[in-house]
Protein backbone atom coordinates (compact mmCIF):
# COMPACT_ATOMS: atom_id res chain seq x y z
CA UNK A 1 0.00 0.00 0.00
CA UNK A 2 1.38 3.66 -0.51
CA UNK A 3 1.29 6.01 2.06
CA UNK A 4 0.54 9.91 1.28
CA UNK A 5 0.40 11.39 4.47
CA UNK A 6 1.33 14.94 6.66
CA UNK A 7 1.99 13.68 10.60
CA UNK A 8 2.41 17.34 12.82
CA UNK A 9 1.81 17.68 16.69
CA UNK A 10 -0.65 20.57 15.74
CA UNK A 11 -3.28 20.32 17.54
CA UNK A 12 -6.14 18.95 15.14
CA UNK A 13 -8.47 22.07 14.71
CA UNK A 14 -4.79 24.08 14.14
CA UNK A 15 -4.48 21.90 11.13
CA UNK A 16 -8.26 21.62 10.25
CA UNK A 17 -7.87 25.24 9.83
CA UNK A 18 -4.82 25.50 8.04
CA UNK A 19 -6.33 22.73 5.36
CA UNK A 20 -9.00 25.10 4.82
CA UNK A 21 -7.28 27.88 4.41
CA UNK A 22 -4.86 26.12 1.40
CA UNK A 23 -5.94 24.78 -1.43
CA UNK A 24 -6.09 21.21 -1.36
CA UNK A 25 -8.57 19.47 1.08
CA UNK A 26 -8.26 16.18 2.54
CA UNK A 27 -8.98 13.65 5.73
CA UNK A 28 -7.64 15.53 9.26
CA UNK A 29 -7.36 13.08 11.78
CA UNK A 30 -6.66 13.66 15.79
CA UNK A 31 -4.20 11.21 17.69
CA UNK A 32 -3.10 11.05 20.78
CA UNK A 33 0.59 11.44 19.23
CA UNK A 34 -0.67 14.15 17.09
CA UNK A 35 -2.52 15.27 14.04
CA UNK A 36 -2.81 12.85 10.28
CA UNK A 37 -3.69 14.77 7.17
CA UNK A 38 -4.41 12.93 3.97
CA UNK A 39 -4.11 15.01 1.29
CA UNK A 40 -6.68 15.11 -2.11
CA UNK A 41 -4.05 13.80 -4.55
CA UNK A 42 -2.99 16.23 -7.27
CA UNK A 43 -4.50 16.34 -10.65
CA UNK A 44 -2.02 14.36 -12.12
CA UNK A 45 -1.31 10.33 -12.71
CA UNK A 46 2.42 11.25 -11.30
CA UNK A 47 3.82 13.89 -9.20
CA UNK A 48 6.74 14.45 -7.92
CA UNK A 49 7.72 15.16 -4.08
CA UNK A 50 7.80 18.94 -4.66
CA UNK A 51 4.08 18.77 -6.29
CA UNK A 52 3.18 16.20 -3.35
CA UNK A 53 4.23 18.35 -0.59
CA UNK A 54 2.45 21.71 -1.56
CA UNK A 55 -0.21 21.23 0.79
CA UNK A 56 1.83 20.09 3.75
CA UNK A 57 3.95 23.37 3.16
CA UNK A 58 1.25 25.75 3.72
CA UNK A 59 -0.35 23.81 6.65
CA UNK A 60 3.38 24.13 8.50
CA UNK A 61 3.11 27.78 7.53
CA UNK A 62 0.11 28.56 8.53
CA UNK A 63 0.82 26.25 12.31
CA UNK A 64 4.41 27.41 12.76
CA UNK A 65 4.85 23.57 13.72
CA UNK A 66 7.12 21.64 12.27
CA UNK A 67 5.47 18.10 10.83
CA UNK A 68 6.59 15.29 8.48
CA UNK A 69 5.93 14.26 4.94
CA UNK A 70 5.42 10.34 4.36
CA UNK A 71 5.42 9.14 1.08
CA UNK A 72 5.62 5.45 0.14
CA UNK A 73 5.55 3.12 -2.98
CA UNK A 74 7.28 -0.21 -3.19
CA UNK A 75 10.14 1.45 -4.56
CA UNK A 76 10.69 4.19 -2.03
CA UNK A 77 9.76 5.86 0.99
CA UNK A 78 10.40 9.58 1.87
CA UNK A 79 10.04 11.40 5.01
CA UNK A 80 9.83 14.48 4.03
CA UNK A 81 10.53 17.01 7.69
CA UNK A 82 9.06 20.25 6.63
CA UNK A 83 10.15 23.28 9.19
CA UNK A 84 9.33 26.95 9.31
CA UNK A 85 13.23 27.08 9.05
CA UNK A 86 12.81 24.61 6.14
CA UNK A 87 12.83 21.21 4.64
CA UNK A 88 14.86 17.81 4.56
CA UNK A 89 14.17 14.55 3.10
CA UNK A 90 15.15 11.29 4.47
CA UNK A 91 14.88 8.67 1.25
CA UNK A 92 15.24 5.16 1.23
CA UNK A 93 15.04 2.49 -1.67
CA UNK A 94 13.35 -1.43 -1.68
CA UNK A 95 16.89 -3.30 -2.68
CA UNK A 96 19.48 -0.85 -1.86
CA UNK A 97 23.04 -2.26 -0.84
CA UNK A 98 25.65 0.27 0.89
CA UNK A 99 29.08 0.48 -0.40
CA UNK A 100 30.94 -3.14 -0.04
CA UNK A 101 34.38 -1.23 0.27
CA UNK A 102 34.72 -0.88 3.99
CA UNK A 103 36.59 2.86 3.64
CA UNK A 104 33.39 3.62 1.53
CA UNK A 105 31.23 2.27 3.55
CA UNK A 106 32.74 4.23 6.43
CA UNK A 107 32.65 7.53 4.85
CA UNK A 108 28.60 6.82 3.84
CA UNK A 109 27.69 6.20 6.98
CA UNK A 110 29.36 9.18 8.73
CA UNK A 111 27.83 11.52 5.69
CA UNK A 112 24.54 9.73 6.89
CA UNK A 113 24.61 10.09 10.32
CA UNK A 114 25.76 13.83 9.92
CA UNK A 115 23.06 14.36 7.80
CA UNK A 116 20.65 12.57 9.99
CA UNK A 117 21.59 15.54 12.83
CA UNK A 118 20.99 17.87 10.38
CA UNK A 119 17.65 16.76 10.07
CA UNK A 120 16.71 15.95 13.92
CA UNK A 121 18.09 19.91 14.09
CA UNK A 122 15.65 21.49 11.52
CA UNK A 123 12.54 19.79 13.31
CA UNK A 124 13.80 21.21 16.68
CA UNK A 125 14.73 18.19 18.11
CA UNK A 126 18.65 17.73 18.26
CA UNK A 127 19.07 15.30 20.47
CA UNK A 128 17.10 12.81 17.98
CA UNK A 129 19.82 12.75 15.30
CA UNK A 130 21.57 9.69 16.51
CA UNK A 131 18.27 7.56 16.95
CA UNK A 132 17.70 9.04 12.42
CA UNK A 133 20.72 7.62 11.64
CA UNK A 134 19.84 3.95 12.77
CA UNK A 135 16.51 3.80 10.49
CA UNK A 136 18.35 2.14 7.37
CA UNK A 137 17.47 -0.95 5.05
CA UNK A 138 21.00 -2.12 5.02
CA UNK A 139 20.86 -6.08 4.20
CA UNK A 140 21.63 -8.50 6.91
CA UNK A 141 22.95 -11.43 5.91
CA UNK A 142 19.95 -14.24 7.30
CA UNK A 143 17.53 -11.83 8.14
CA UNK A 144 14.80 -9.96 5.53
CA UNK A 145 15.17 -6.15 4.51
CA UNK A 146 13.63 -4.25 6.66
CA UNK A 147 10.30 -2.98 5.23
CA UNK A 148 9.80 0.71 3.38
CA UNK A 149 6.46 1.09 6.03
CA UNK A 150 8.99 -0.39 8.36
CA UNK A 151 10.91 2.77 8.25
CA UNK A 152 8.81 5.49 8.30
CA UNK A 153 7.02 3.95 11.28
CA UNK A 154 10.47 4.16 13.36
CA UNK A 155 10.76 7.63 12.01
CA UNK A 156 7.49 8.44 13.14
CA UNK A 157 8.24 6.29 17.00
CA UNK A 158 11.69 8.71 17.32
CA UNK A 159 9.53 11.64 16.56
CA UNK A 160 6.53 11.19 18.68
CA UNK A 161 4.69 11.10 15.93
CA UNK A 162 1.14 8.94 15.03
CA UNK A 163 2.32 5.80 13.00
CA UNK A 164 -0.84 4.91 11.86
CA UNK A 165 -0.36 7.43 8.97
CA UNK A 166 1.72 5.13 7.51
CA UNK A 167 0.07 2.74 4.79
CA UNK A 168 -2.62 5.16 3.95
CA UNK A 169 -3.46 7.56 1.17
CA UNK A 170 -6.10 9.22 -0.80
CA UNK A 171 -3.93 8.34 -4.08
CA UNK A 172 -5.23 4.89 -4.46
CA UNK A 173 -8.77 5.70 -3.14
CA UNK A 174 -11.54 7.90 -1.46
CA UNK A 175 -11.22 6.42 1.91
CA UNK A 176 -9.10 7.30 4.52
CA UNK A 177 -9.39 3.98 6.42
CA UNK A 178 -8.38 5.69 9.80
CA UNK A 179 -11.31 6.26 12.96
CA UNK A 180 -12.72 9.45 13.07
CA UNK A 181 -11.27 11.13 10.25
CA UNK A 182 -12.77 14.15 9.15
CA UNK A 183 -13.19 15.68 5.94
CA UNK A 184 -11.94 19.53 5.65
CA UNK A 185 -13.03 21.01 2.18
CA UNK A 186 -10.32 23.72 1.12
CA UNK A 187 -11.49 26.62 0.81
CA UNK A 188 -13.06 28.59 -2.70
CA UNK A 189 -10.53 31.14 -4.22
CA UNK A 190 -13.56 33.75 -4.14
CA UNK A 191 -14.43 32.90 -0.42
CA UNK A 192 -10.47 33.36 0.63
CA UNK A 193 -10.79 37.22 -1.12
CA UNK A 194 -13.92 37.80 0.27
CA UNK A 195 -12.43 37.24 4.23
CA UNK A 196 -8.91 39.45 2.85
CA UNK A 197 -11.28 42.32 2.13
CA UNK A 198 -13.38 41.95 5.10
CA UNK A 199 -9.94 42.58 7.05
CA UNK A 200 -9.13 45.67 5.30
């Protein structure tokens, strides 16, 4: 199953809100980790990340709470941590083997794990870098690959975030397939004038 999904600890009518107030609508659902969004897919049969994560952009904007991305295929799963101060994907691919040369191998990892702090630092939690850097898919001889869902449900665990986002989306379907999810129409271009004027 793919996931399309926006996890924040916004509090759920924050979010509602900021859905409304964009211009894609979608499924807002409260946890007690936090807040889901599914996302109305785009007009399009494909679309990339950036296209994908419009929506999620202007409901961190409009929340001033950091939140994450997930996106998953069979291929690969992105967790996409979108900041006020920014954005920064973690990426993973079904199948992927790390260098073999151990100097290589060496200088992936520490680019990783840098990388991972990086992260952990733009969604304001620092001290969650080193946890990042252990969610990989490296083979192990005797054991299966760890799954794509696999992964963004350990993101979602070292970010205190609801991990029951993960296997759902409104790109293969109408239903959101989560308790209590509620539907949050965006809001008409003429509608979002009409309240600017009223302000003036």
């Amino acid at each position: 199953m793919s996931t399309y999904a926006l996890v924040t600890n916004a509090a759920a009518e924050a979010v509602a809100d900021a859905v409304q107030a964009g211009k894609t609508g979608g499924f807002v659902v409260a946890d007690p980790l936090g807040t889901i969004v599914l996302f109305d897919p785009p007009g399009r049969a494909y679309s990339s990340t950036d296209r994908l994560a419009r929506p999620a952009r202007g409901v961190v904007e409009r929340t001033r709470t950091p939140a994450v991305l997930l996106i998953s295929d069979e291929i690969m799963a992105e967790a996409l941590v979108l900041s006020p101060g920014g954005e920064l994907s973690l990426q993973w691919v079904a199948d992927w083997d790390p260098p073999a040369e151990p100097a290589r191998y060496l200088a992936d990892r520490q680019e990783w794990d840098s990388y991972c702090a990086e992260v952990a630092e733009l969604y304001e939690r620092p001290e969650l870098g080193p946890a990042l850097a252990m969610v990989r898919n490296d083979p192990v001889p005797g054991e299966e690959r760890t799954a794509l869902s696999d992964l963004l449900r350990r993101v979602c665990a070292i970010l205190g975030l609801p991990d029951n986002a993960v296997g759902r989306s409104l790109l293969d379907g109408d239903e959101p397939g989560l308790y209590d999810a509620r539907r949050v129409e965006a809001e008409p271009p003429n509608r979002r004038w009409q309240r600017l004027f009223a302000r003036t």
